[in-house]
Protein backbone atom coordinates (compact mmCIF):
# COMPACT_ATOMS: atom_id res chain seq x y z
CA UNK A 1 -10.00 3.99 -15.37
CA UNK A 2 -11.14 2.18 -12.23
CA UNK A 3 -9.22 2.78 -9.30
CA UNK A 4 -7.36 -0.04 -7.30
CA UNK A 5 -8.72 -1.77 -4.48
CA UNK A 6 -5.93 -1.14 -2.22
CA UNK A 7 -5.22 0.08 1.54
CA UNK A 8 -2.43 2.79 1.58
CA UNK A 9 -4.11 4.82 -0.75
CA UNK A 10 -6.27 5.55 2.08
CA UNK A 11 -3.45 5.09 4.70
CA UNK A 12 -1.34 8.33 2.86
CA UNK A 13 -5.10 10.71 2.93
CA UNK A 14 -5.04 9.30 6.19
CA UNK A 15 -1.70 10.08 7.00
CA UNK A 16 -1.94 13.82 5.58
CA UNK A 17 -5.17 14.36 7.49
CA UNK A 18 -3.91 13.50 10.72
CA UNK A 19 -0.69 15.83 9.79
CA UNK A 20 -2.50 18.57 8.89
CA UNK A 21 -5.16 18.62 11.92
CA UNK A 22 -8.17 18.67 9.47
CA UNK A 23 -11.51 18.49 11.14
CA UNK A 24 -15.03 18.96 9.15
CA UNK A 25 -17.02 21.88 10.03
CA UNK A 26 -20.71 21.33 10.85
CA UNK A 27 -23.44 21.72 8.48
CA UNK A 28 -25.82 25.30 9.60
CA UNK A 29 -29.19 24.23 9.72
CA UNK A 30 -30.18 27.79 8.40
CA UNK A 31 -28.50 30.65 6.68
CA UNK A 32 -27.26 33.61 8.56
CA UNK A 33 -28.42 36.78 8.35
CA UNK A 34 -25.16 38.27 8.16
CA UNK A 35 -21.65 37.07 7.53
CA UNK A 36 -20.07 35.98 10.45
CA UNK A 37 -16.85 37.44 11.68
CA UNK A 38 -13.57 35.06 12.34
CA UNK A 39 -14.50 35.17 16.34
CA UNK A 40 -18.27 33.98 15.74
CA UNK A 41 -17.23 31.10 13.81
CA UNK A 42 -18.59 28.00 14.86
CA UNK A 43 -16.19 25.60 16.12
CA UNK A 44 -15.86 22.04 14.83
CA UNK A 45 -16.16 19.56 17.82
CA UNK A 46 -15.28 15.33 17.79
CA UNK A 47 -15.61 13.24 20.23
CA UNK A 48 -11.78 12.34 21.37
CA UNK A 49 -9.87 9.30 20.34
CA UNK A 50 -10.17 5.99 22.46
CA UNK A 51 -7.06 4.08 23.50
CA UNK A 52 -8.67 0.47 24.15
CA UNK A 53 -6.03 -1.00 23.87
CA UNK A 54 -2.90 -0.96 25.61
CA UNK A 55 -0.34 -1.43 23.60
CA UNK A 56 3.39 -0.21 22.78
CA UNK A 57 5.86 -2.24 20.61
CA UNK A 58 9.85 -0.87 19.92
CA UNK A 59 10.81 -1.93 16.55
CA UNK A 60 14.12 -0.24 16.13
CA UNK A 61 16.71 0.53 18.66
CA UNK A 62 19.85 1.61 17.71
CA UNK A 63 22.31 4.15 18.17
CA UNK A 64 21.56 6.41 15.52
CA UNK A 65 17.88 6.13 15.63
CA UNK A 66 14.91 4.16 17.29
CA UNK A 67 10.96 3.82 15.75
CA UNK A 68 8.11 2.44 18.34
CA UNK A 69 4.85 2.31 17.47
CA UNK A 70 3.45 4.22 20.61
CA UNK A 71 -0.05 3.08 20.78
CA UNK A 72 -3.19 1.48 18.74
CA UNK A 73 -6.12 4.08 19.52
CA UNK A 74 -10.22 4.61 17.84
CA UNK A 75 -10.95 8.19 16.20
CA UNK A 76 -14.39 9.13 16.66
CA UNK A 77 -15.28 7.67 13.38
CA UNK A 78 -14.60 4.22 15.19
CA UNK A 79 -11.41 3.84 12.24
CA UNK A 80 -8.09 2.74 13.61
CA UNK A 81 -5.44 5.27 14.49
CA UNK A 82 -1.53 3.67 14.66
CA UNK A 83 1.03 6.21 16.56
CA UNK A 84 4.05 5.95 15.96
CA UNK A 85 7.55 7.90 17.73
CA UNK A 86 10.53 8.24 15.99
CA UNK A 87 13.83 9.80 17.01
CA UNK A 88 17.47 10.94 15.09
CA UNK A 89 19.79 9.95 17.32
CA UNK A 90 22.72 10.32 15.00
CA UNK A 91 24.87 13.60 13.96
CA UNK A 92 23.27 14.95 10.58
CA UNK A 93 19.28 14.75 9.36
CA UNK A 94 17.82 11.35 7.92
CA UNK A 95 15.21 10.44 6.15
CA UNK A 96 12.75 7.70 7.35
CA UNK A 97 11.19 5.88 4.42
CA UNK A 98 8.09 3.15 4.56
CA UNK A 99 8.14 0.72 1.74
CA UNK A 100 6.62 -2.29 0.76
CA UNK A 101 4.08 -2.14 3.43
CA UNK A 102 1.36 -4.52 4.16
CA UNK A 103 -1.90 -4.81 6.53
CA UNK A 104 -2.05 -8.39 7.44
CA UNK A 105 -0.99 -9.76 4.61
CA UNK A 106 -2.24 -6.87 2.13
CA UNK A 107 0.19 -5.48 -0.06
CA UNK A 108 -0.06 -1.53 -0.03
CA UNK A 109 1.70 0.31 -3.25
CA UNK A 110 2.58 3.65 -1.72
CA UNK A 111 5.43 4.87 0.59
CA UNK A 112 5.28 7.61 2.94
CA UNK A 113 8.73 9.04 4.56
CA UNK A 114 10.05 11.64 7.37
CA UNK A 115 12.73 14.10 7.90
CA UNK A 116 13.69 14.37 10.98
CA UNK A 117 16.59 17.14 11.92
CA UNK A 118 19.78 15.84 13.89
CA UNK A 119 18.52 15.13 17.75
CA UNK A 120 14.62 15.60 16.41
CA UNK A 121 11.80 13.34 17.82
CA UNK A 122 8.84 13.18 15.82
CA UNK A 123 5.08 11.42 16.42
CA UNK A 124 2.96 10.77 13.95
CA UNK A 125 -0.01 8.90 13.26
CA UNK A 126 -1.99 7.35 10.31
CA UNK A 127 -5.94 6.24 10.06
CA UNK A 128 -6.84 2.15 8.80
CA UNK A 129 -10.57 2.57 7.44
CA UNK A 130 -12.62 -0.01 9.14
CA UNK A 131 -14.53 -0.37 5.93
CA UNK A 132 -11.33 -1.15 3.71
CA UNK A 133 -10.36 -3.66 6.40
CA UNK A 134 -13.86 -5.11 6.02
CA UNK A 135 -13.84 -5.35 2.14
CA UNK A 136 -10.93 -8.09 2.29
CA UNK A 137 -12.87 -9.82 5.22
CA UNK A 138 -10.46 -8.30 8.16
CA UNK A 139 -11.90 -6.52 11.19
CA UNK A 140 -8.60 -5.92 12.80
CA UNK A 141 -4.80 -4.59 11.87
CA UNK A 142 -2.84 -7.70 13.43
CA UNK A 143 -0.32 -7.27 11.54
CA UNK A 144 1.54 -4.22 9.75
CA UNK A 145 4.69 -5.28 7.74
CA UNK A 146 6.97 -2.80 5.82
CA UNK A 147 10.79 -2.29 5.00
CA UNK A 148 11.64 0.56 6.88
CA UNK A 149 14.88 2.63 5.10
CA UNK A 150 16.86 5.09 7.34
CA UNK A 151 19.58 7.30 5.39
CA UNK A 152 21.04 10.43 5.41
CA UNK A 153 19.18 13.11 4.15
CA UNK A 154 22.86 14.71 3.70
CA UNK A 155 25.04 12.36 1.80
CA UNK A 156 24.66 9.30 -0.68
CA UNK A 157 26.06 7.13 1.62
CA UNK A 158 24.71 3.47 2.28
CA UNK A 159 21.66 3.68 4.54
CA UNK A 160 22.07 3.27 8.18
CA UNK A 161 19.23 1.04 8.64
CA UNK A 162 17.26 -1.56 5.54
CA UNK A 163 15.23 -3.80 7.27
CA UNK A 164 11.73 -5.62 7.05
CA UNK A 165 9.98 -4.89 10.65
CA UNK A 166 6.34 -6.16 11.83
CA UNK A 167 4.13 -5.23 14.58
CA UNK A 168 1.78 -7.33 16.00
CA UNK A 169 -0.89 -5.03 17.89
CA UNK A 170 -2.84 -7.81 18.80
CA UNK A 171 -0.02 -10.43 19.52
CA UNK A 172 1.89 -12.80 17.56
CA UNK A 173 -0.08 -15.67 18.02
CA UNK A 174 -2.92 -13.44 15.99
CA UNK A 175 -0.56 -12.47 13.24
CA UNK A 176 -2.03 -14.02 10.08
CA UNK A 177 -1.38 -13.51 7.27
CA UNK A 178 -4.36 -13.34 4.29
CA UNK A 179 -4.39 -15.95 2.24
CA UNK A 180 -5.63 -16.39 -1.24
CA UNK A 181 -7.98 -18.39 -2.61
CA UNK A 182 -7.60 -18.79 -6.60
CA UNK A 183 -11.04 -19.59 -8.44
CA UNK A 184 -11.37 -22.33 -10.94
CA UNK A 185 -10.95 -18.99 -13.79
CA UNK A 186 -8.27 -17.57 -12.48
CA UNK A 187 -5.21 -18.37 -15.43
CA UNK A 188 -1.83 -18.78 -13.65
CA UNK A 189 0.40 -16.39 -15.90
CA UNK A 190 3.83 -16.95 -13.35
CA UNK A 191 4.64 -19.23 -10.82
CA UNK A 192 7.91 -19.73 -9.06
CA UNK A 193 9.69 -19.88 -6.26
CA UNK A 194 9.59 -16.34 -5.63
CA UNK A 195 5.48 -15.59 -6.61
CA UNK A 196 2.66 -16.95 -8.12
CA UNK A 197 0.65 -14.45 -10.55
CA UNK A 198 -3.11 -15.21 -11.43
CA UNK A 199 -4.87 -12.92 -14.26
CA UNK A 200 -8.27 -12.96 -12.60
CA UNK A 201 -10.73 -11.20 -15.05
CA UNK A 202 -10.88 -8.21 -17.19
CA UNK A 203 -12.90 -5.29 -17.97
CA UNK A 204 -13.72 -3.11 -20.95
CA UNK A 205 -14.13 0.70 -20.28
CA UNK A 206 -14.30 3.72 -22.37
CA UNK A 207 -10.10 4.42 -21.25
CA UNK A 208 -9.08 1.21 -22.66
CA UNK A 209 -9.09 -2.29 -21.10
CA UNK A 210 -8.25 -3.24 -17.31
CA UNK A 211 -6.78 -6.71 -16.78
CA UNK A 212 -6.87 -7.51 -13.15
CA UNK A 213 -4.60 -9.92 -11.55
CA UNK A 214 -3.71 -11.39 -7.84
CA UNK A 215 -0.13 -11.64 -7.01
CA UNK A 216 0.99 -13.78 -4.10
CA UNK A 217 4.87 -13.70 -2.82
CA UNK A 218 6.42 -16.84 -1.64
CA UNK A 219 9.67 -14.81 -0.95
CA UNK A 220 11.12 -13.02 2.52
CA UNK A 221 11.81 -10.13 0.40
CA UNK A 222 10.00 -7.35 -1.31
CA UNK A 223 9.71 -7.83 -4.82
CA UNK A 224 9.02 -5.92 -8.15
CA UNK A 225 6.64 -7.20 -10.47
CA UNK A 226 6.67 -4.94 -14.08
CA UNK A 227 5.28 -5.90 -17.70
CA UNK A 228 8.22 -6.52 -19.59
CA UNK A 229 8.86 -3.20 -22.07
CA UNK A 230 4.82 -2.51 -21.64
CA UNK A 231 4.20 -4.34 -24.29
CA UNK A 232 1.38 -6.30 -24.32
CA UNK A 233 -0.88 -8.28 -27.35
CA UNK A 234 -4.32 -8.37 -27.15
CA UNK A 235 -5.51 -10.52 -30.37
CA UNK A 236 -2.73 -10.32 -32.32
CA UNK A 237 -1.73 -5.85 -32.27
CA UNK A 238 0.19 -4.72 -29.76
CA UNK A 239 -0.82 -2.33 -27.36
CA UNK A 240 0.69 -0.74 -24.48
CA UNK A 241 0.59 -1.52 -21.56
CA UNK A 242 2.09 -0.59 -17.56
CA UNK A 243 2.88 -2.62 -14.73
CA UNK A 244 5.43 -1.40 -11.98
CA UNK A 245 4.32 -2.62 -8.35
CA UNK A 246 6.28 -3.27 -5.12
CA UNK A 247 4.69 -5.71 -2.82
CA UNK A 248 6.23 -6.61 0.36
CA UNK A 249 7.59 -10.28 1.24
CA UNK A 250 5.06 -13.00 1.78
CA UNK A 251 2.17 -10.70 0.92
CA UNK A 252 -0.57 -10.95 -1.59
CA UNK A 253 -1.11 -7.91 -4.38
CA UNK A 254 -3.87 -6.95 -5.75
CA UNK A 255 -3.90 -4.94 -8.68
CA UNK A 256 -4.65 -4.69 -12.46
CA UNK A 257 -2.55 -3.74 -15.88
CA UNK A 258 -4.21 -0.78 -17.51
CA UNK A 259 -4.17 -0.98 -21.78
CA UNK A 260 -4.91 2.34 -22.23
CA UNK A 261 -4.97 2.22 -26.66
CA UNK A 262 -7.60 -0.57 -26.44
CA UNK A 263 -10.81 0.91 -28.78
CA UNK A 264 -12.33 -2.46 -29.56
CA UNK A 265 -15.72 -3.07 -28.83
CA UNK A 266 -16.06 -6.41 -28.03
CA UNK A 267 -13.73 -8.35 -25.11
CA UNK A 268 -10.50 -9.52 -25.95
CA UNK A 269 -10.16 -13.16 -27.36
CA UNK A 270 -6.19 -13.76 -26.45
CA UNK A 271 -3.75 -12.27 -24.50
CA UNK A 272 0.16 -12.59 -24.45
CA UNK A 273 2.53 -10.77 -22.13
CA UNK A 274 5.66 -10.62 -20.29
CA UNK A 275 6.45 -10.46 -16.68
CA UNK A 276 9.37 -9.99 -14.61
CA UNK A 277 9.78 -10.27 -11.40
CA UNK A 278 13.04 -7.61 -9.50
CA UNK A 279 14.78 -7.61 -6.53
CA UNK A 280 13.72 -3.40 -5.63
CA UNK A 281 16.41 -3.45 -2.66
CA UNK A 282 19.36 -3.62 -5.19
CA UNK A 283 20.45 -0.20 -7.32
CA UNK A 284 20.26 -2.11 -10.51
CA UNK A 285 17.30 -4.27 -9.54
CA UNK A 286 18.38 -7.27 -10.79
CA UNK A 287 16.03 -9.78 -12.42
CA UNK A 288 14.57 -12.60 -10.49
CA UNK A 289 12.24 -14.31 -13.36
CA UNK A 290 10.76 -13.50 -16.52
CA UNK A 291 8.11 -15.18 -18.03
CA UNK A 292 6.75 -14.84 -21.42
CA UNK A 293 3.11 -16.23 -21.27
CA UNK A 294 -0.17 -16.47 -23.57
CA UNK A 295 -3.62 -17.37 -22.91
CA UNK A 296 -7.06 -17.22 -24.60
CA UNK A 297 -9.76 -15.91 -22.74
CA UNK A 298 -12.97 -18.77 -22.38
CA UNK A 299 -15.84 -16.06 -21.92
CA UNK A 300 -16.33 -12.35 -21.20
CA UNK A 301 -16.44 -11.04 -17.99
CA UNK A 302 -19.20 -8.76 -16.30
């Protein structure tokens, strides 16, 4: 199955890289003649990261914690490299959870989070591949949206802190957004107040069929989009298939609905679904829309 063309898929490798302090050891240009001892190892060497850019931004301040993101550097791979500092101010451990996240505009569909012990300060860092940025036709992180979700790592209590935040490296007045620009094909399969869905193409593989789709949030909230009980017909027979992805507010998601039972060897003719949209910040994530839609297909894709 193909993988999704997302960011924070790479931002999480990123993210455990930088935790971990891995570094890649130099190819030997010819074998040794013996095996070398722990001391004679060679040691791994990078150019240090560049901070060219002078910048600091506080995006939480309160009495029981604060997060700043510390500064915007290069690695040596010429990648971007956000810092951020975060601190427990209050009087048991927390948990610091990143949801919904999105790189100007770019919905990401992971999470990362941090434990951080009572009075504990941590920094940490994640990597934006310059080449992911480039594929969406971005050179620069302008803007990096998320909800951020402070709790108590102790106690089920409501969390201390539920907020969207958004830092602008580059300034404000350089904080756009992506935008998306439908093609004549695209079929609009849900369009509200709250998002507009496009089915965008499709692909057969030897896993089943991939039906790729755009999703772009009119909402200031993160939202939910499933397939309603992953069902799905594809010419009549029902087949199963999964949808389950968070995308932050006002951010576009790219993705696609995997039909993993799908055997047939030529494209599929028709297609009928069901999407809902959720509200994810609620415990019983209460529905925003459904939509029950059907569409025929006008020629195969490539």
């Amino acid at each position: 199955m193909k993988k999704r063309l997302l960011l924070l898929s790479i931002l999480i490798l990123a993210l455990t890289l930088c935790a971990c302090g891995e570094v890649r050891a130099p190819k030997a240009t010819s074998a040794p003649t013996a095996a070398p001892t722990p001391s004679h190892l060679p040691t791994p060497s990078h150019p240090p990261e560049q901070f060219p850019y002078d910048y600091e931004e506080v995006l939480a301040d309160t009495e029981d914690f604060s997060l700043t993101v510390s500064a915007l550097g290069v690695d040596w791979e010429n990648n971007w490299v956000v810092h951020l500092k975060l601190e427990n101010r209050s009087d048991e451990v927390m948990n610091f959870r990143f949801l919904y996240q999105s790189i100007n505009g770019l919905a990401i569909d992971e999470t990362f989070s941090y434990r951080l012990a009572i009075g504990d300060t941590q920094e940490q860092s994640f990597r934006i591949l310059r080449e992911e940025l480039a594929a969406w036709g971005e050179e620069e992180p302008v803007q990096w949206s998320f909800l951020l979700r402070v709790s108590s790592a102790e106690s089920n209590r409501d969390p201390y802190f539920y907020e969207e935040l958004t830092a602008s490296p580059f300034g404000q007045a350089r904080a756009l957004r992506y935008e998306y620009r439908p093609a004549a094909s695209d079929f609009v399969v849900m369009d509200n107040v709250y998002a507009t869905v496009y089915i965008t193409g499709w692909q057969v593989e030897d896993e089943g069929l991939c039906i790729d789709y755009v999703a772009v949030s009119h909402s200031d909230q993160p939202l939910l989009l499933t397939l309603q009980d992953e069902a799905i017909l594809l010419d009549g027979h029902s087949h199963k298939g999964i949808l389950r992805d968070g995308f932050g507010a006002r951010s576009t998601l790219f993705g696609y609905i995997p039909v993993a039972d799908y055997k047939a060897e030529s494209a599929p003719v028709s297609i009928q679904l069901g999407l809902m949209l959720l509200d994810p910040t609620e415990k019983d994530a209460p529905v925003l829309e459904d939509s029950e839609v059907h569409f025929v297909l006008n020629a195969p894709q490539d």
